[in-house]
N, C-alpha and C. Protein backbone atom coordinates (compact mmCIF):
# COMPACT_ATOMS: atom_id res chain seq x y z
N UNK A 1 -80.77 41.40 -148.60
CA UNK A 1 -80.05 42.66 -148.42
C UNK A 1 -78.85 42.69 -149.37
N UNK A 2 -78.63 43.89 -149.71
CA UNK A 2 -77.63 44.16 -151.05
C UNK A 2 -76.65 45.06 -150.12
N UNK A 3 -75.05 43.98 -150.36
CA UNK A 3 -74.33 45.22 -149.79
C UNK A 3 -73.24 45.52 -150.53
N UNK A 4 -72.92 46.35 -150.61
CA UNK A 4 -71.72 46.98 -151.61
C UNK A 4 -70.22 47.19 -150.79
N UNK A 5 -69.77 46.93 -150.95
CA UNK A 5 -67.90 46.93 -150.44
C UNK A 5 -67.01 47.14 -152.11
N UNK A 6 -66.53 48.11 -151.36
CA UNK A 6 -65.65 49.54 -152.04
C UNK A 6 -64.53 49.47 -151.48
N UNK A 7 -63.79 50.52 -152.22
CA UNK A 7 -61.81 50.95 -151.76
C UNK A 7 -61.38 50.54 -153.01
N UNK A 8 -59.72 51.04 -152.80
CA UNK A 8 -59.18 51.11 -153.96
C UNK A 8 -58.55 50.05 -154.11
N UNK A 9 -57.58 48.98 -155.00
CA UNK A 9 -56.93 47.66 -154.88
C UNK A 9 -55.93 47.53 -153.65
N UNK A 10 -56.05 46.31 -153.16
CA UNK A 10 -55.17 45.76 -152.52
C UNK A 10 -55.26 46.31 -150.89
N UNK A 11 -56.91 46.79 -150.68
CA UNK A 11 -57.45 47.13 -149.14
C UNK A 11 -57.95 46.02 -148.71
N UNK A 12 -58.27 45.16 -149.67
CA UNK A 12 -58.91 43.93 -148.62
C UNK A 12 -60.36 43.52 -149.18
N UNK A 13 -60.59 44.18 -149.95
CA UNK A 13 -62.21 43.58 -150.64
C UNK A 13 -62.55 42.33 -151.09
N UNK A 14 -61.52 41.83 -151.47
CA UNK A 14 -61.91 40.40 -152.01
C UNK A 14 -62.20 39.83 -150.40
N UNK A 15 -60.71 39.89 -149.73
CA UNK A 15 -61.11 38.83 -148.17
C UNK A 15 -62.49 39.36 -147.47
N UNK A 16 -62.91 40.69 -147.61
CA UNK A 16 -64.00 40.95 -146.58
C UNK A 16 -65.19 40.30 -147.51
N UNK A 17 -65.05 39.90 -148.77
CA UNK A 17 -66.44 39.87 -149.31
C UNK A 17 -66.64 38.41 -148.91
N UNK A 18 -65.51 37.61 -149.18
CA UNK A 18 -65.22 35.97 -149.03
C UNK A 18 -65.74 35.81 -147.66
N UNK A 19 -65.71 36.79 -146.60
CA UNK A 19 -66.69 36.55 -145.17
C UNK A 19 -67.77 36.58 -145.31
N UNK A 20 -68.52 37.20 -145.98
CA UNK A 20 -69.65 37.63 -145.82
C UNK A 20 -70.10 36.39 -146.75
N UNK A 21 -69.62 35.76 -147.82
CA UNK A 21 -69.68 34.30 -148.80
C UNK A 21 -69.78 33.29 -148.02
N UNK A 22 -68.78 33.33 -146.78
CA UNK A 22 -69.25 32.03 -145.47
C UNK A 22 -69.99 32.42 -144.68
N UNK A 23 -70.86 33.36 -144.21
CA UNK A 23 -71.67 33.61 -144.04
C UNK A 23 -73.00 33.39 -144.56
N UNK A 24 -72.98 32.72 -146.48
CA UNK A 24 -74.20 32.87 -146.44
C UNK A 24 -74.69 33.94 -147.64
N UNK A 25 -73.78 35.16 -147.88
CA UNK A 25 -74.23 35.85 -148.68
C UNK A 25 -73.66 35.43 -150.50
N UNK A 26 -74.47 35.63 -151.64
CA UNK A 26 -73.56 35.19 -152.64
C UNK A 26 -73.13 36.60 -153.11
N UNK A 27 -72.07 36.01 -153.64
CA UNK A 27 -70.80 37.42 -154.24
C UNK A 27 -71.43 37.61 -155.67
N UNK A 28 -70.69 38.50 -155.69
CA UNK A 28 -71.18 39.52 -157.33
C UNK A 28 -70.00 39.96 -157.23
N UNK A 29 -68.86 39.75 -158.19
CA UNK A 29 -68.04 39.91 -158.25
C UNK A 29 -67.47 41.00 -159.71
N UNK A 30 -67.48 42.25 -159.60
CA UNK A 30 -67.22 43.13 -160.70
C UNK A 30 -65.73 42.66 -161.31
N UNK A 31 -64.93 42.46 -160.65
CA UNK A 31 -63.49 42.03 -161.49
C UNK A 31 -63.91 40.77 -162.54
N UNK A 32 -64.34 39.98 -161.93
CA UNK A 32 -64.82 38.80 -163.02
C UNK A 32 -65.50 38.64 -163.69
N UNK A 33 -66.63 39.52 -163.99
CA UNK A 33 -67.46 40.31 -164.59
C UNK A 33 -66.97 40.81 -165.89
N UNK A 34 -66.03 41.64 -165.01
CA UNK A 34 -65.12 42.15 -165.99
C UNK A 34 -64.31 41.60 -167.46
N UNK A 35 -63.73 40.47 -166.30
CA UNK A 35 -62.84 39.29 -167.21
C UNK A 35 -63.63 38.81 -168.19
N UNK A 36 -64.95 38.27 -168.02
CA UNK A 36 -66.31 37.68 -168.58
C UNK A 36 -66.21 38.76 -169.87
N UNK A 37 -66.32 39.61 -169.58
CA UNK A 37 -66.81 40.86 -170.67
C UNK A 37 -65.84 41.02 -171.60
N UNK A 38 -64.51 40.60 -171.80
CA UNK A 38 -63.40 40.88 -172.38
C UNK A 38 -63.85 39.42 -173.57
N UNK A 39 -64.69 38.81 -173.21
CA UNK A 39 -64.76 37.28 -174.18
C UNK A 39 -66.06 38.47 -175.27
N UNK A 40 -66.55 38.67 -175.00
CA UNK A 40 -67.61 39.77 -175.48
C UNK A 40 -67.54 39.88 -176.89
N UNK A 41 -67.77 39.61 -178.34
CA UNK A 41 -67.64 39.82 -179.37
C UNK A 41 -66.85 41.25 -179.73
N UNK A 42 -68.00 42.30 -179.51
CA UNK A 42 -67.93 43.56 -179.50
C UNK A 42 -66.56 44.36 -178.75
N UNK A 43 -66.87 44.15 -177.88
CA UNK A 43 -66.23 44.44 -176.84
C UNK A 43 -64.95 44.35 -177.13
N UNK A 44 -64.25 43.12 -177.74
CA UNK A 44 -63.24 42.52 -177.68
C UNK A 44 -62.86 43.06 -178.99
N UNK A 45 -63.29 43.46 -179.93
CA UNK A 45 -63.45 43.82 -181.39
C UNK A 45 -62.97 45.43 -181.23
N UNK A 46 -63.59 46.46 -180.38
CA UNK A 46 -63.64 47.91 -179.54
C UNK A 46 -61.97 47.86 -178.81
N UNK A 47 -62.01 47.37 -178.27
CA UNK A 47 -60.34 46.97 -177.84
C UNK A 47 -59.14 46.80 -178.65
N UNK A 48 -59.35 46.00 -179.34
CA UNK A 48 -58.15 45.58 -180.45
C UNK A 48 -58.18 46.96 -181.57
N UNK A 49 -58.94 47.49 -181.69
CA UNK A 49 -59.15 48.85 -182.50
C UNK A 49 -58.71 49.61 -181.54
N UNK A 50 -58.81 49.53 -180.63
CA UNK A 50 -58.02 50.86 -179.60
C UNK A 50 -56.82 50.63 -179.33
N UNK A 51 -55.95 49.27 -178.78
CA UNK A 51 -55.20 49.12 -178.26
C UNK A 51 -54.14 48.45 -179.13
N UNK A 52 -54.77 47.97 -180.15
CA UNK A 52 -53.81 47.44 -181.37
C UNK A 52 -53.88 45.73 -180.67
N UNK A 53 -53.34 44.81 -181.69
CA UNK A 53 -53.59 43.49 -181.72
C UNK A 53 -52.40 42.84 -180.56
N UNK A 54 -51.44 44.17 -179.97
CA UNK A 54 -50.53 43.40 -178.84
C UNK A 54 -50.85 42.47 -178.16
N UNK A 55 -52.47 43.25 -177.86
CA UNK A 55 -53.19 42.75 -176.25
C UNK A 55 -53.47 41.48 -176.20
N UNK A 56 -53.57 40.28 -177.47
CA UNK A 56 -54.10 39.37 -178.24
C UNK A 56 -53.17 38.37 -177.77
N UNK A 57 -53.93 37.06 -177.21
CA UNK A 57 -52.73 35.90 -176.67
C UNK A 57 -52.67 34.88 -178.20
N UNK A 58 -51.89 33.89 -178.19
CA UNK A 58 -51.84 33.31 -179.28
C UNK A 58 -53.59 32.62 -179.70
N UNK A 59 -54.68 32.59 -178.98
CA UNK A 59 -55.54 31.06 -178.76
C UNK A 59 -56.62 33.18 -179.51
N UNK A 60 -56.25 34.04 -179.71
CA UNK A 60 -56.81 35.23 -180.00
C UNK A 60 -57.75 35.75 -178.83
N UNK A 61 -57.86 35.68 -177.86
CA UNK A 61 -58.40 35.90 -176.65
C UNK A 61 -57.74 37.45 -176.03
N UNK A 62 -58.22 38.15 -175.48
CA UNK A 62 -57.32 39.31 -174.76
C UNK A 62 -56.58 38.88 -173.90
N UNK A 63 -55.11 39.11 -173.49
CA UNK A 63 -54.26 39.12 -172.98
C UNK A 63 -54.75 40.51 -171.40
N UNK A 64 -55.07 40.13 -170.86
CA UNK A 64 -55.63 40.75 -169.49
C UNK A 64 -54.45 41.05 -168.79
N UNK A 65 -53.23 40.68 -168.71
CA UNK A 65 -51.95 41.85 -168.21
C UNK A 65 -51.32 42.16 -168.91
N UNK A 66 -51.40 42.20 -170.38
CA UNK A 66 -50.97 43.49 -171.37
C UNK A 66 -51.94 44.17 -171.63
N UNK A 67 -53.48 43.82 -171.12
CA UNK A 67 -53.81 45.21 -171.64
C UNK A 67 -54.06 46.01 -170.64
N UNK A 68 -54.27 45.42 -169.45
CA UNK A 68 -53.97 46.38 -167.76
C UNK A 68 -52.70 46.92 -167.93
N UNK A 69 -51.43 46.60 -168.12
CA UNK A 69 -50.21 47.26 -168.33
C UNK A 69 -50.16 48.39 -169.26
N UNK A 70 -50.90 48.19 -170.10
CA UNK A 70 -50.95 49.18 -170.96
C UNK A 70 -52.03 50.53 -170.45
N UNK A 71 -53.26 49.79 -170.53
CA UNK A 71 -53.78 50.82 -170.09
C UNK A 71 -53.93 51.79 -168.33
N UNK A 72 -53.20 50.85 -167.50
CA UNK A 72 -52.87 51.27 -166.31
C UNK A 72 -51.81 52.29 -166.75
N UNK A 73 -51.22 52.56 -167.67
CA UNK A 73 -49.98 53.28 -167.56
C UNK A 73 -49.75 55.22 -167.47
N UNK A 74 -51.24 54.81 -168.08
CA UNK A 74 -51.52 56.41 -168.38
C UNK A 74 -53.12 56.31 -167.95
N UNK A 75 -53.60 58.19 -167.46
CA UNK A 75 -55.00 58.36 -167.35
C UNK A 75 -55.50 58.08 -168.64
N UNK A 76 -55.05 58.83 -169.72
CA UNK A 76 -56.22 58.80 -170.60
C UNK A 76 -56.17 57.49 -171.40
N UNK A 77 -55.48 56.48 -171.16
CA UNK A 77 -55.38 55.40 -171.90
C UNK A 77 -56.26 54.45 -170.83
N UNK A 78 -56.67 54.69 -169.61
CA UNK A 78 -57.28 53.87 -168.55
C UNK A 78 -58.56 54.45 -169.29
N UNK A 79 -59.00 56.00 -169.18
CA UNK A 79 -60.19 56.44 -169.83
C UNK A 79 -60.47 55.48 -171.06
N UNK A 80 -59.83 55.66 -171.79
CA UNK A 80 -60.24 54.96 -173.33
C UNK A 80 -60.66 53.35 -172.86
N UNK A 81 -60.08 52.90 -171.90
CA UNK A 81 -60.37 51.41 -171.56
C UNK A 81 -61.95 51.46 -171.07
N UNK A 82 -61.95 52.51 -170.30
CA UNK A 82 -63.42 52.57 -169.31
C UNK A 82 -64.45 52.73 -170.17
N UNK A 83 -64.31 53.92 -171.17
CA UNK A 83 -64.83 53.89 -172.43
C UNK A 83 -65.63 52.60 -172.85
N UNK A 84 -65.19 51.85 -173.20
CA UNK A 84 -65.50 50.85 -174.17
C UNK A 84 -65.82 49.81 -173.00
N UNK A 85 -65.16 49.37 -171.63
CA UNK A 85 -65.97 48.62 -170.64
C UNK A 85 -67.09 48.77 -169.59
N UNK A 86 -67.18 50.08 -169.71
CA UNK A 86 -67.93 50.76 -168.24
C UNK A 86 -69.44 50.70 -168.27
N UNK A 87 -70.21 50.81 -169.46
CA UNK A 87 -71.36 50.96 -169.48
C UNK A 87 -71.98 49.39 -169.70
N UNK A 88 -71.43 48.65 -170.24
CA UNK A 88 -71.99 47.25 -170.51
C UNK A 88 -71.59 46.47 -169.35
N UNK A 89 -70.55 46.59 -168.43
CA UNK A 89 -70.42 46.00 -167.24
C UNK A 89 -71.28 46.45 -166.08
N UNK A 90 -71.46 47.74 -166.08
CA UNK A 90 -72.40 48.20 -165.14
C UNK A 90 -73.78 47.60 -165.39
N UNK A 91 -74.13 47.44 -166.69
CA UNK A 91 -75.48 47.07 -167.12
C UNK A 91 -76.08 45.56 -166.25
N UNK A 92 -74.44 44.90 -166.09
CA UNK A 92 -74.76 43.63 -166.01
C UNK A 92 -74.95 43.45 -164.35
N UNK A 93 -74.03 44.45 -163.67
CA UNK A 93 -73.97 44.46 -162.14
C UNK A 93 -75.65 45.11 -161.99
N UNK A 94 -75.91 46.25 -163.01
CA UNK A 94 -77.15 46.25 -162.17
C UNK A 94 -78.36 45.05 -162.54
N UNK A 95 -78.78 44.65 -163.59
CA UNK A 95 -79.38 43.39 -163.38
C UNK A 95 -79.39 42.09 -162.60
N UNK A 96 -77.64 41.46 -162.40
CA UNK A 96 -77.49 40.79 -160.90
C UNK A 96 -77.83 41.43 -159.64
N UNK A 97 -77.71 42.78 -159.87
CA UNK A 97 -78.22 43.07 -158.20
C UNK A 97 -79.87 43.48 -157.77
N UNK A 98 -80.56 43.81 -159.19
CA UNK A 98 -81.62 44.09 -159.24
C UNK A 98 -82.95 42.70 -159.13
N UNK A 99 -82.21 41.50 -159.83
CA UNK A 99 -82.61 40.00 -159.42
C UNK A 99 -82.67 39.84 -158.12
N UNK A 100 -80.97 39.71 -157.56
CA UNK A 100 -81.31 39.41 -156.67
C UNK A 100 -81.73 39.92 -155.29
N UNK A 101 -82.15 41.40 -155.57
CA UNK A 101 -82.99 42.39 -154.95
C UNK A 101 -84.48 41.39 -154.57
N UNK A 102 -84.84 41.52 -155.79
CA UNK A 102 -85.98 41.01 -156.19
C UNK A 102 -86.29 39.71 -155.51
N UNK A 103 -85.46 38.71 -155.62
CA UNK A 103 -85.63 37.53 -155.02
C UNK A 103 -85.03 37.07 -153.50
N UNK A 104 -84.78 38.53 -152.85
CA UNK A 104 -84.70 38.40 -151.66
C UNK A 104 -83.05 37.69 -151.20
N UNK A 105 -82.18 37.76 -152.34
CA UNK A 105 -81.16 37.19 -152.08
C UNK A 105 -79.95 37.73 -151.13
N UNK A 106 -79.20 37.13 -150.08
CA UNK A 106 -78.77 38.44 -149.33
C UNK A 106 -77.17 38.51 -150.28
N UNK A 107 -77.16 39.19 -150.83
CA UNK A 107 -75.84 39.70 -151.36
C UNK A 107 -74.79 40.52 -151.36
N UNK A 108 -73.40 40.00 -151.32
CA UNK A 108 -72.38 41.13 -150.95
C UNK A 108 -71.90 41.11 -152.91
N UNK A 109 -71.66 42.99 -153.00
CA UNK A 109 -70.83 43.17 -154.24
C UNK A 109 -69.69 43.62 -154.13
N UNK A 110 -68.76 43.39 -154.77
CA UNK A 110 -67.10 43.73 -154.44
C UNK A 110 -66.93 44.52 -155.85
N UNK A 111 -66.91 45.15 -155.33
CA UNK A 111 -66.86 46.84 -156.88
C UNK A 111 -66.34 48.07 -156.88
N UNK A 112 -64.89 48.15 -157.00
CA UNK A 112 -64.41 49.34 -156.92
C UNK A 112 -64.85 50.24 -157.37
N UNK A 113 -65.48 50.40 -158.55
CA UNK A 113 -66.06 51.49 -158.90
C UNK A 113 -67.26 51.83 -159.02
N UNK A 114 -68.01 51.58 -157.23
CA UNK A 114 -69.24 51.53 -157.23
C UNK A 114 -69.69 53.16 -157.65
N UNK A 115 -69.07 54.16 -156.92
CA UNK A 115 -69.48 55.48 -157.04
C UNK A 115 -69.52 55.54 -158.48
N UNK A 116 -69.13 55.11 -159.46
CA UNK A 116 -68.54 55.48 -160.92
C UNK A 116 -69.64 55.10 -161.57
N UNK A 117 -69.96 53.38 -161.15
CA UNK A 117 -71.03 52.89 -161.72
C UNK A 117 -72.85 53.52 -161.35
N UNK A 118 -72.45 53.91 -160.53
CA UNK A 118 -73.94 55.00 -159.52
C UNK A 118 -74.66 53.72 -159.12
N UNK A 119 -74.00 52.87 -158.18
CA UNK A 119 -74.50 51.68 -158.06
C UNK A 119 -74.87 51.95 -156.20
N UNK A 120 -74.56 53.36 -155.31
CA UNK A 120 -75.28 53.21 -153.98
C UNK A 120 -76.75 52.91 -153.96
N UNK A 121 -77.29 54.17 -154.84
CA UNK A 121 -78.40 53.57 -154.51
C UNK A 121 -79.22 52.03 -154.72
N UNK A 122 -77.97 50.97 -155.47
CA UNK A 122 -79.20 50.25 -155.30
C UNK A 122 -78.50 48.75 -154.15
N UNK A 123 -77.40 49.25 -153.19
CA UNK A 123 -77.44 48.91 -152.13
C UNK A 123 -77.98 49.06 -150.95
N UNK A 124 -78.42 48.52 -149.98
CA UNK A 124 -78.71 48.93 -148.82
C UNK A 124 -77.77 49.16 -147.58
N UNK A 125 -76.63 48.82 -147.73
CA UNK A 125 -75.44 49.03 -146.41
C UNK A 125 -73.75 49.27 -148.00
N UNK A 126 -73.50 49.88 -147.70
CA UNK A 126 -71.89 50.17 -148.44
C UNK A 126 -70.45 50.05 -147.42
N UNK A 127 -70.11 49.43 -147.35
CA UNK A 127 -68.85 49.11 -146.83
C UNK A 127 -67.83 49.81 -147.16
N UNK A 128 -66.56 50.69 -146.78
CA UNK A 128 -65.51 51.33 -147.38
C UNK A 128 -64.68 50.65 -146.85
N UNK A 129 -63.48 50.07 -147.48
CA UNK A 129 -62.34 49.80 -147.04
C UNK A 129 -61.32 50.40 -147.17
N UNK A 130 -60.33 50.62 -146.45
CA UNK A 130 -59.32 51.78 -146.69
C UNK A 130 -58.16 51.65 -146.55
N UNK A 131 -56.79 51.89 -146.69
CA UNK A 131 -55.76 51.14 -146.12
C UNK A 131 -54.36 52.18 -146.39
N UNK A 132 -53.07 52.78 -145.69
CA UNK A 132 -52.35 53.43 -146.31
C UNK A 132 -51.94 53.05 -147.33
N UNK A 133 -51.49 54.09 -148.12
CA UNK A 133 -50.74 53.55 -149.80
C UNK A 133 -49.47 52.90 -149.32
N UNK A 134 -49.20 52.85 -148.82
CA UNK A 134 -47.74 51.59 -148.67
C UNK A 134 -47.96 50.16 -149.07
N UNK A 135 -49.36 50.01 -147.49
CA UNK A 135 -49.84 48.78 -147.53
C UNK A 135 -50.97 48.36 -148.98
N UNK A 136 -51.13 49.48 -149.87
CA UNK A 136 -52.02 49.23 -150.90
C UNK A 136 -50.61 49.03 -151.78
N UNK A 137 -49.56 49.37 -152.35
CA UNK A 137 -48.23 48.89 -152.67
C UNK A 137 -47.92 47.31 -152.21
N UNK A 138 -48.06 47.50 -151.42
CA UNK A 138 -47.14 46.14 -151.09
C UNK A 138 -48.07 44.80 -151.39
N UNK A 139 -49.60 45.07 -150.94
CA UNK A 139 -50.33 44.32 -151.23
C UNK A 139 -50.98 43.86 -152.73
N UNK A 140 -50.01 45.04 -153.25
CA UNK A 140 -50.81 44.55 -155.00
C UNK A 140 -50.36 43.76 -155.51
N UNK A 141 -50.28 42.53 -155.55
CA UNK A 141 -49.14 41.63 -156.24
C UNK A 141 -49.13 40.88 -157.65
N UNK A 142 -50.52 41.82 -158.11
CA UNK A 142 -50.45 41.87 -159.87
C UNK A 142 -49.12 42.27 -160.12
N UNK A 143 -48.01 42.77 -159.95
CA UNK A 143 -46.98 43.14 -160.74
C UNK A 143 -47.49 44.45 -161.30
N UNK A 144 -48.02 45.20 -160.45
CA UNK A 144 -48.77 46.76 -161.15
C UNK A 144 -47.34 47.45 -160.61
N UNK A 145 -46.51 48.57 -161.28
CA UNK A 145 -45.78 49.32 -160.65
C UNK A 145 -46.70 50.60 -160.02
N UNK A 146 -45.94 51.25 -158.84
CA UNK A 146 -46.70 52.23 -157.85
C UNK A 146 -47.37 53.51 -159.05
N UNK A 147 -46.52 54.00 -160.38
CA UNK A 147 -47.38 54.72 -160.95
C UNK A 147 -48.44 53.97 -161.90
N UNK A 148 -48.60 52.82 -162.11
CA UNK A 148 -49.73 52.40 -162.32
C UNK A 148 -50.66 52.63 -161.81
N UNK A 149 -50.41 52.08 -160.21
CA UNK A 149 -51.12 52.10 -159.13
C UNK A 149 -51.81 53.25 -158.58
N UNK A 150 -50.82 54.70 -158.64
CA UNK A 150 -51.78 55.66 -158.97
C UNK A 150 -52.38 55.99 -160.08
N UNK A 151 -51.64 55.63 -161.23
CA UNK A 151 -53.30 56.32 -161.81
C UNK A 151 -54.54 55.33 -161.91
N UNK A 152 -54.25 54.02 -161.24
CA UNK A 152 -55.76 53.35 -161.20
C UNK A 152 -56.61 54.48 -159.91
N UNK A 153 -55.89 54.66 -158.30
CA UNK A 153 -56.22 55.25 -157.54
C UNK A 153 -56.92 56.81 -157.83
N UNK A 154 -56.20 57.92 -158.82
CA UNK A 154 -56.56 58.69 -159.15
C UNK A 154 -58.28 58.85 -160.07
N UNK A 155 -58.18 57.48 -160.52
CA UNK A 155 -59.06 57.57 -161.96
C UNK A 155 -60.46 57.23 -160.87
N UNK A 156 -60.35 56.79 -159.93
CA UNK A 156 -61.15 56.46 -159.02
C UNK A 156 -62.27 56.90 -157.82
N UNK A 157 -63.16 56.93 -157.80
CA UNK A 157 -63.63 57.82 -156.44
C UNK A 157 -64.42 57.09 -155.29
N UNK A 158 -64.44 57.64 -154.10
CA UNK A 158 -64.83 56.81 -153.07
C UNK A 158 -66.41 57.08 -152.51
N UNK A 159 -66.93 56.61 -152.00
CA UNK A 159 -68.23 56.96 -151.69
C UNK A 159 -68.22 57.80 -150.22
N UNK A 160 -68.86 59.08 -150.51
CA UNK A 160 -68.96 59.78 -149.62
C UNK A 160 -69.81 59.92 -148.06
N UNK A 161 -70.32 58.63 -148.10
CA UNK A 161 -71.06 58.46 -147.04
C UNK A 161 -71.24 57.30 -146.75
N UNK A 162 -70.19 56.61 -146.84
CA UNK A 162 -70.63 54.79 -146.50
C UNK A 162 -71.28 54.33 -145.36
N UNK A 163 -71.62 53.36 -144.68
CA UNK A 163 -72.20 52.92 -143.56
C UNK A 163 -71.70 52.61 -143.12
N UNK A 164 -70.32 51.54 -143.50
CA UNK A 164 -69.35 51.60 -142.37
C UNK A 164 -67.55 51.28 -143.29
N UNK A 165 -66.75 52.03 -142.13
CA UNK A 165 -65.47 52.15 -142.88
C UNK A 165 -64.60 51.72 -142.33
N UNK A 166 -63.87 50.67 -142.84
CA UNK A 166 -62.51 49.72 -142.49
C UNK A 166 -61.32 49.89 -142.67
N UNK A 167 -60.62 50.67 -141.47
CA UNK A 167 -59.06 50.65 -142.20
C UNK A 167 -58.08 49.64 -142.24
N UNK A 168 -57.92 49.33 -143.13
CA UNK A 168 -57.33 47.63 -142.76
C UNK A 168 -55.44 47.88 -143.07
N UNK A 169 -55.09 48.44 -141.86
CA UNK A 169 -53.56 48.70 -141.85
C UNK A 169 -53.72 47.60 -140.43
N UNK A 170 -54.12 46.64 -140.09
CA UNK A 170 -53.51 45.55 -139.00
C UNK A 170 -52.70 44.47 -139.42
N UNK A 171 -52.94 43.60 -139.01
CA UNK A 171 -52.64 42.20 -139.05
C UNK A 171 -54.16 41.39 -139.67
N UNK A 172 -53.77 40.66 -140.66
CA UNK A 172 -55.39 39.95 -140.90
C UNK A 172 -56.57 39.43 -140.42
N UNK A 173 -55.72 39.09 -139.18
CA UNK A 173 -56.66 38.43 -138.36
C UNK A 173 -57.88 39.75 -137.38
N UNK A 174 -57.07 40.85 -137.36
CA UNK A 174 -57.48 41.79 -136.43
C UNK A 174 -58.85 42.39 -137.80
N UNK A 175 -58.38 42.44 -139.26
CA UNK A 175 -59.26 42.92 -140.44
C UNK A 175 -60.30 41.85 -140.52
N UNK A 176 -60.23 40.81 -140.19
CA UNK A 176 -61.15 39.53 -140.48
C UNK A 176 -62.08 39.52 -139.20
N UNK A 177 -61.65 40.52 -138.26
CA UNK A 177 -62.48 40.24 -136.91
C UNK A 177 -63.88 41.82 -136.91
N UNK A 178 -62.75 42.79 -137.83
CA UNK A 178 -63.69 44.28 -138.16
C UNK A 178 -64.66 43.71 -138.83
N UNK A 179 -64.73 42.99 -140.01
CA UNK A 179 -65.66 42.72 -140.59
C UNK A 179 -66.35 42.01 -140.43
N UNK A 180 -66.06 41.04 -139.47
CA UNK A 180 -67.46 40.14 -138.43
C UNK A 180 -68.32 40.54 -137.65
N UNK A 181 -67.30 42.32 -137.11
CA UNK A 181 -68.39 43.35 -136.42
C UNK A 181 -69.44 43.64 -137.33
N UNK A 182 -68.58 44.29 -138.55
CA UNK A 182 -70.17 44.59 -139.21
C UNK A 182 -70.90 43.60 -139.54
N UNK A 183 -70.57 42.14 -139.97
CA UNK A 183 -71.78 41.35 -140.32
C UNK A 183 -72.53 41.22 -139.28
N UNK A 184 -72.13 41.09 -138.05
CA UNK A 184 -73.01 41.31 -136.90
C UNK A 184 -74.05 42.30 -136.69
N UNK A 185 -73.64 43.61 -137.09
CA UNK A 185 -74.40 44.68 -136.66
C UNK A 185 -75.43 44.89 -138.47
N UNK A 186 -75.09 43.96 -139.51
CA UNK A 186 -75.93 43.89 -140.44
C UNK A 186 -76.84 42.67 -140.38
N UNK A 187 -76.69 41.48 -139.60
CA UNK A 187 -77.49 40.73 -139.20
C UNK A 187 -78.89 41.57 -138.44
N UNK A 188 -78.30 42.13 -137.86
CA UNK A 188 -79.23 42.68 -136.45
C UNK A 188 -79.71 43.95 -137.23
N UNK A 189 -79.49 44.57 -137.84
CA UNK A 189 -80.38 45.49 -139.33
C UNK A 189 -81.61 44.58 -139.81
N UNK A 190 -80.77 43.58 -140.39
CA UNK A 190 -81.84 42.35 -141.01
C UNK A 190 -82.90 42.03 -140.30
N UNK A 191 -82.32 41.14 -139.72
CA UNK A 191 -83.87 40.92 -137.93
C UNK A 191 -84.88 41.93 -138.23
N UNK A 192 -84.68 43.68 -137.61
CA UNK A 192 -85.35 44.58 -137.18
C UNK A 192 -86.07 44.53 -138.39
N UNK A 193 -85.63 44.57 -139.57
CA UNK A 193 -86.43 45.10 -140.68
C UNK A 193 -87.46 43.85 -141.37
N UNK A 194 -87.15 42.73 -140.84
CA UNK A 194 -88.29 41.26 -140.87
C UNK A 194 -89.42 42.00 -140.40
């Protein structure tokens, strides 16, 4: 079973996916994916032509919080980023998920921009996580300032019909116990459909 978990940064996706990882399921992780893709010949070549050679650490590698700083700062400079990352990262999420479709693997994906990538359909359960913007503030502790933070939120969209939706404004322990409901009630999906 393929499940997808969504929301915008700093709702809780990494911890709910890391449950469903002790549980048993393996992660597919789009942020690291991501990171992966920035080593990319091309890719990395498409960037430095867009963003100028700032982004560049001394060892010539991309500098991954100058070029989030930069391009978090503005929409159309996040666009120009998505540009040049969006279609070759998606390529790669859908072949990991299409494998391990295939090979019966039960998998959780942690992908903010599942709606973006048109990646529902090839889950079977979508998870939303949700959380007030305070607690999505306070919890970002990249060092993103709050108008960063919106225009990552803005540039973003949520899935309109998830299967199940988490607001994770508690205490952790009370968010770590929501999402044991649903692995429960996705276990018992699993069963029926054996």
């Amino acid at each position: 079973m393929i499940i997808g978990i969504t929301g915008y940064m700093g709702v809780g996706k990494t911890t709910a996916a890391k449950i469903f990882v002790e549980q048993g399921y393996k992660l597919v992780d789009a942020d690291a994916l991501g990171h992966e893709l920035l080593k990319d010949n091309e890719v990395k070549q498409r960037l430095i032509a867009e963003f100028g050679q700032d982004i560049l650490k001394r060892d010539l590698e991309i500098n991954r919080e100058k070029l989030g700083k930069l391009a978090f700062s503005k929409t159309e400079l996040l666009q120009k980023l998505n540009k040049i990352m969006h279609k070759k990262l998606k390529d790669n999420l859908q072949k990991i998920i299409l494998k391990n479709k295939e090979e019966k693997i039960s998998t959780i994906v942690d992908v903010a921009l599942l709606v973006e990538f048109n990646l529902e359909q090839d889950c079977d359960k979508i998870i939303l996580i949700k959380a007030d913007i305070q607690n999505v503030y306070e919890r970002s502790t990249k060092g993103y300032e709050k108008k960063q933070i919106l225009v990552i939120m803005n540039n973003q969209k949520l899935p309109q019909n998830p299967d199940f939706v988490v607001n994770n404004n508690q205490l952790i322990q009370e968010f770590k116990n929501q999402i044991m409901l649903i692995w429960n009630k996705i276990k018992k999906i699993k069963k029926q459909n054996k």
